[in-house]
Protein backbone atom coordinates (compact mmCIF):
# COMPACT_ATOMS: atom_id res chain seq x y z
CA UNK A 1 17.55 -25.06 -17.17
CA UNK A 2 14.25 -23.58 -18.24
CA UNK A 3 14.10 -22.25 -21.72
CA UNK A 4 11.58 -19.60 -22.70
CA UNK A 5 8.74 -20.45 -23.97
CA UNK A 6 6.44 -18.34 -26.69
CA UNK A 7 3.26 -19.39 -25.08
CA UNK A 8 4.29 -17.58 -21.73
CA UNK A 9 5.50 -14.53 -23.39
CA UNK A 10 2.94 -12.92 -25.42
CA UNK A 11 2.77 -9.79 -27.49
CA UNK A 12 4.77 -7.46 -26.01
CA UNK A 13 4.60 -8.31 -22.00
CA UNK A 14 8.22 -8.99 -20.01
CA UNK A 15 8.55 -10.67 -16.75
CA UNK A 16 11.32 -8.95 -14.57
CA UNK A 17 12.76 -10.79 -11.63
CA UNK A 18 13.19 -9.12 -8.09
CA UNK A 19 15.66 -10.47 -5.46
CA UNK A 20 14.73 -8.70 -2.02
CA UNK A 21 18.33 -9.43 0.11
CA UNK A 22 19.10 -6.63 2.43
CA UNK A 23 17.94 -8.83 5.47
CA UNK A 24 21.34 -10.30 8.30
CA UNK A 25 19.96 -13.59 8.63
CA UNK A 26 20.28 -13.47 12.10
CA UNK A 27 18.59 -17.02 12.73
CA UNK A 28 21.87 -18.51 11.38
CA UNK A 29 24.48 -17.23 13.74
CA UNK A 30 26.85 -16.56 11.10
CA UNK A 31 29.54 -13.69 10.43
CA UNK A 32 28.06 -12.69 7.02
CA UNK A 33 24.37 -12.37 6.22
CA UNK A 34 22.84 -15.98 5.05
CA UNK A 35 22.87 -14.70 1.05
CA UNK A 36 26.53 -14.66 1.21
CA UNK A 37 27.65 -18.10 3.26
CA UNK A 38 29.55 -20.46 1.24
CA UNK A 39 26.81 -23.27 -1.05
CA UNK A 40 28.14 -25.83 -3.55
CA UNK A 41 31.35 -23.31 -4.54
CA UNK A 42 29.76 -20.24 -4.77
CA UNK A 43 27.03 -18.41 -2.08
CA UNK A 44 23.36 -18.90 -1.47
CA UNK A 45 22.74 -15.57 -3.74
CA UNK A 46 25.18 -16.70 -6.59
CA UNK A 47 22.98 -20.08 -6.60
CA UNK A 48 19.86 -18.36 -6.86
CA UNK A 49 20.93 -15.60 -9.30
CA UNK A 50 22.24 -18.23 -11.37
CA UNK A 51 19.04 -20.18 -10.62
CA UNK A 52 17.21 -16.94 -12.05
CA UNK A 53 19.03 -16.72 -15.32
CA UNK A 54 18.28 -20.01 -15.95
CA UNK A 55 14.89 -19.58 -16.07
CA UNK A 56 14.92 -18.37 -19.89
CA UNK A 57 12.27 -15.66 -19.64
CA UNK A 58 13.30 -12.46 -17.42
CA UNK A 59 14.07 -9.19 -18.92
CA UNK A 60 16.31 -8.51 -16.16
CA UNK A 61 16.89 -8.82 -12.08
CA UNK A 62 17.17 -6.49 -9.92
CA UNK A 63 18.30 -7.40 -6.32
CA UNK A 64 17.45 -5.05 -3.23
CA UNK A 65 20.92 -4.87 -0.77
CA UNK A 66 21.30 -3.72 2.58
CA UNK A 67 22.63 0.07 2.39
CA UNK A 68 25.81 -1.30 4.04
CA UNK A 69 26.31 -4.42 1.69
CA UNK A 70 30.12 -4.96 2.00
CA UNK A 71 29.89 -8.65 0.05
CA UNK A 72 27.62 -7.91 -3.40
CA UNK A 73 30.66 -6.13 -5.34
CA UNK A 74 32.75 -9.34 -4.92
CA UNK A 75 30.54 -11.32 -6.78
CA UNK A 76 31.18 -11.82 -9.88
CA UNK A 77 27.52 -11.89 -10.79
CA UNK A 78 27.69 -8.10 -9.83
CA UNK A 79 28.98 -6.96 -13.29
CA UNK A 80 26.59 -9.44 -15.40
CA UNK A 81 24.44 -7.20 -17.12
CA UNK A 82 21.32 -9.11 -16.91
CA UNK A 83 21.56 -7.89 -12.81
CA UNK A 84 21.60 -4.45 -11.64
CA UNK A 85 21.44 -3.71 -7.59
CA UNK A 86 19.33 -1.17 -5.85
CA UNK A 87 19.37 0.00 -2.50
CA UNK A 88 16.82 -2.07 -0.07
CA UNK A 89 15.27 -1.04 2.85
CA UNK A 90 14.23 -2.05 6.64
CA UNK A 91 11.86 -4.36 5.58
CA UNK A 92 10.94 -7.04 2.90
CA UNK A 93 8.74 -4.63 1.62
CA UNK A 94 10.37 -1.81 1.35
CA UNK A 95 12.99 -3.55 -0.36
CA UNK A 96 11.08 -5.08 -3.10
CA UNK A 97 9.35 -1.95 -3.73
CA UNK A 98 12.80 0.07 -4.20
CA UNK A 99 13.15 -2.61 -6.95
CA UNK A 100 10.36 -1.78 -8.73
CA UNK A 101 10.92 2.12 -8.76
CA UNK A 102 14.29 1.00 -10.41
CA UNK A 103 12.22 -0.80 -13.21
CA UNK A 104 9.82 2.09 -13.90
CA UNK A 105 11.40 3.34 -16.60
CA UNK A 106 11.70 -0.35 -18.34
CA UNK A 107 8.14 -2.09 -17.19
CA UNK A 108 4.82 -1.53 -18.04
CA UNK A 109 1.83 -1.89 -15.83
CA UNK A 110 1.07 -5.14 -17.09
CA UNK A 111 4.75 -6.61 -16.67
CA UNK A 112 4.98 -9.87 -14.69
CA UNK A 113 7.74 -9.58 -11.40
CA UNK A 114 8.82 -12.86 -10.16
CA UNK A 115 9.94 -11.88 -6.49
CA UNK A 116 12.11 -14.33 -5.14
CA UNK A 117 13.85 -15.07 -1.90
CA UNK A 118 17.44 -14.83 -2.10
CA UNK A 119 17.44 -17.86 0.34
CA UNK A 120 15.90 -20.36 -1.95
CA UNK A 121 18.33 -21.64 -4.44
CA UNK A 122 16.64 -24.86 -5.24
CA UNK A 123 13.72 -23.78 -6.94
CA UNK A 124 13.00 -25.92 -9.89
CA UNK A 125 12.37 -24.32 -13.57
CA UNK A 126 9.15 -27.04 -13.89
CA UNK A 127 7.44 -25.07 -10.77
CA UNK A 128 8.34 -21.64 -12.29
CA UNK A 129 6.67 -23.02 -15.62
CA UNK A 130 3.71 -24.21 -13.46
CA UNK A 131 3.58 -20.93 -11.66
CA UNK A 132 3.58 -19.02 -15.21
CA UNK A 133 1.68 -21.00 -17.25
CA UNK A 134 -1.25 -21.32 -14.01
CA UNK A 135 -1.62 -17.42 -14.01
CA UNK A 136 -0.37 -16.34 -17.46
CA UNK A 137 -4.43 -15.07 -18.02
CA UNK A 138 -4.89 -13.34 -14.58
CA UNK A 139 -5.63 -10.20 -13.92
CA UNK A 140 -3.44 -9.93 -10.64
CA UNK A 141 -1.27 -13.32 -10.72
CA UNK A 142 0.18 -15.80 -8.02
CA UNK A 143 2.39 -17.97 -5.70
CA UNK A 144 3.78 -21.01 -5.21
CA UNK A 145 2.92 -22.25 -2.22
CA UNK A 146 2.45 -26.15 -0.24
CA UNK A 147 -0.58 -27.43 1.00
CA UNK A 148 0.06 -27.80 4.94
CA UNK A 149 0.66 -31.45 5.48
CA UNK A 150 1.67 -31.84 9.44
CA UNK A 151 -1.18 -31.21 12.40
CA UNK A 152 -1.24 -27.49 13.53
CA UNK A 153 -1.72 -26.12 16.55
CA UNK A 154 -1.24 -22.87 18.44
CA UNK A 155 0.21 -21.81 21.60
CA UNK A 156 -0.79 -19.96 24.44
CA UNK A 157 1.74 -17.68 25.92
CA UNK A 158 3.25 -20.26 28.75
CA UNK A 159 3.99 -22.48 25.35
CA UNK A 160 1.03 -25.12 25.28
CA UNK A 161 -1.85 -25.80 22.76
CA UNK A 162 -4.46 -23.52 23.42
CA UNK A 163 -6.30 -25.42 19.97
CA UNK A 164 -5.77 -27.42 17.27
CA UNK A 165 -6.17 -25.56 13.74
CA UNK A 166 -8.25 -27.36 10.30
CA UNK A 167 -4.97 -27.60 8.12
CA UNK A 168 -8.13 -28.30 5.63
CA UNK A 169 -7.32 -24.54 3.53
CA UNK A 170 -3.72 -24.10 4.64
CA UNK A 171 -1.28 -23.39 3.17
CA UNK A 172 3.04 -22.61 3.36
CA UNK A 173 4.22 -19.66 0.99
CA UNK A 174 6.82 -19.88 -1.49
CA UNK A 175 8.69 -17.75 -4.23
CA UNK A 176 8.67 -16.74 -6.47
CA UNK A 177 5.60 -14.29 -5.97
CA UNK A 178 4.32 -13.53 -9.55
CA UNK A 179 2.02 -10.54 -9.92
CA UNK A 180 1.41 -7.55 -12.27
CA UNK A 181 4.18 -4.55 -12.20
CA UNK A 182 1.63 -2.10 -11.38
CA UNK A 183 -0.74 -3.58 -9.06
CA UNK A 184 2.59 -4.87 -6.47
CA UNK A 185 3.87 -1.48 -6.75
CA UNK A 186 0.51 0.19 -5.73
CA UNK A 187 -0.45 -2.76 -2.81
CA UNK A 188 3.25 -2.77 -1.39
CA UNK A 189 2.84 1.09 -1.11
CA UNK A 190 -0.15 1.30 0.31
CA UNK A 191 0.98 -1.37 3.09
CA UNK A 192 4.14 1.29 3.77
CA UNK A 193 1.95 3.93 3.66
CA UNK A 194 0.15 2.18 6.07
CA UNK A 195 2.40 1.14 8.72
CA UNK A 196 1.69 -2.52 7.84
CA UNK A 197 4.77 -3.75 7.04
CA UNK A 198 3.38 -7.09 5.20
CA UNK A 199 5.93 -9.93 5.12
CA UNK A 200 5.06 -11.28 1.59
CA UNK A 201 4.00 -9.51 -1.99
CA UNK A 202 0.48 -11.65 -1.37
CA UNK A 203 0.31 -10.50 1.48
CA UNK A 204 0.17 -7.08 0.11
CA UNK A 205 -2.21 -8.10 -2.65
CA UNK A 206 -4.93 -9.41 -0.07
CA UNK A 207 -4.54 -6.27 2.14
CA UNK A 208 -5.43 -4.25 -1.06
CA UNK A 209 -8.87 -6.72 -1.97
CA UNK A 210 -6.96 -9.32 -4.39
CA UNK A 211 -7.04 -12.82 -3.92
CA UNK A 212 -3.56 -14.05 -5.47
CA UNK A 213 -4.05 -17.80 -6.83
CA UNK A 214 -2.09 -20.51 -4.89
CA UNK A 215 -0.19 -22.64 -7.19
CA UNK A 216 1.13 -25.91 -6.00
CA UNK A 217 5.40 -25.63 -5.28
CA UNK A 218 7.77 -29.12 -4.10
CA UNK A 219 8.91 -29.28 -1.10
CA UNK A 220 12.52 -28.97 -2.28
CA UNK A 221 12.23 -25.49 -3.14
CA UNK A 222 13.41 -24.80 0.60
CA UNK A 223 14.20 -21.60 2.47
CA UNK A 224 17.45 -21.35 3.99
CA UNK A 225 17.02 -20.11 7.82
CA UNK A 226 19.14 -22.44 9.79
CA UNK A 227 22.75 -23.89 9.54
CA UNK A 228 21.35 -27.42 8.49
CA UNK A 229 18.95 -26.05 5.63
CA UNK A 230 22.77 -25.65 3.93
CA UNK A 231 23.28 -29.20 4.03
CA UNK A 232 20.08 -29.71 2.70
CA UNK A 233 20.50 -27.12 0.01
CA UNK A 234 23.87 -28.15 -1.39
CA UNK A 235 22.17 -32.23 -1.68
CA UNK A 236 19.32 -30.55 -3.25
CA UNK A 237 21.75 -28.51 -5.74
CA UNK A 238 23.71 -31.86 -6.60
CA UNK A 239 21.20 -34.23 -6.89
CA UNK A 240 18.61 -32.32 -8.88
CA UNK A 241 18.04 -31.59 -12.30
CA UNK A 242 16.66 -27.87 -12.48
């Protein structure tokens, strides 16, 4: 568990967690959207919420559901009253920023938001430290991401490598996504606004002029897509000290 630390939280700024899970998981082939399959006795969601809580320093989490959720009121995480829910929307985007209206009564423009997948319940406190403690001075803030490891290439349209890509400056995104309350709020609605429905919070950062800093995540803090990333999920939950 990841206490808070005083260095991370100075004067009078709060970090607020945002949990964007409105999406059917359709990659998995379940019944029930992927946030609500069975992991290690509980869900996915329940593992990540709890993941959240752990983390010592959020003011509060607010997760984004689809509009015809029939799972979240079972939970009993529902009624903690560190959680609220909000109404998500089509897209990751429009999700997270439905969060964020929620908050504007309670954050201030210079308010940290963790977004985090509802899919990745094995994120370790030490990379959430890392993440907070690497942009705890910026202006705009950060991700964990991993340095590509494995060759790259792309495809042509029949399926075979049209080229070979320099894995040199690449990179795999993570979560949380840790940026300033008002400038997400401001890039994610521009994107809408837009019709560019971006498929990150960086994402919507860059579009906007900001470079977010990449901060260096583990490989363990996986995504759960397929049937086997559960497998891998509940070893990762058992084995690992958070």
């Amino acid at each position: 568990m990841m206490e808070t630390e005083s260095h991370l939280i100075g004067g009078n700024i709060k970090y607020w967690g945002v949990v964007p899970a409105a999406g059917i998981g359709s990659r998995m082939g379940a019944e029930v959207p992927k946030q609500y399959l069975p992991l290690a006795g509980s869900t996915v969601l329940e593992q990540t919420l709890h993941n959240m809580l752990g983390w010592g320093m959020l003011s509060g989490i607010t997760v984004a559901l689809h509009p015809q959720d029939r799972w979240w009121h079972s939970l009993e995480l529902a009624t903690n009253p560190s959680i609220e829910s909000v109404t998500g929307g089509e897209q990751r985007c429009d999700s997270v920023l439905a969060a964020l209206i929620a908050l504007e009564d309670r954050a201030a423009p210079m308010d940290w938001v963790l977004v985090h997948d509802a899919a990745r319940p094995c994120v370790r406190g030490q990379e959430v430290r890392t993440l907070c403690e690497a942009v705890a001075d910026d202006a705009i803030g950060g991700l964990l991401a991993l340095p590509v490891a494995e060759t790259v290439k792309r495809s042509d349209a029949s399926g075979r490598v049209s080229e070979t890509l320099d894995r040199t400056s690449l990179w795999l995104a993570q979560t949380p996504q840790m940026f300033r309350y008002a400038a997400l709020r401001e890039s994610l609605a521009a994107a809408i606004a837009g019709d560019d429905p971006v498929t990150d919070e960086a994402a919507a950062l860059e579009r906007a002029g900001h470079r977010p800093l990449l901060v260096a995540g583990h490989r363990g803090n996986l995504k759960i897509t397929r049937p086997e990333d559960l497998t891998l999920a509940a070893i990762a939950l058992g084995s690992e000290d958070k």
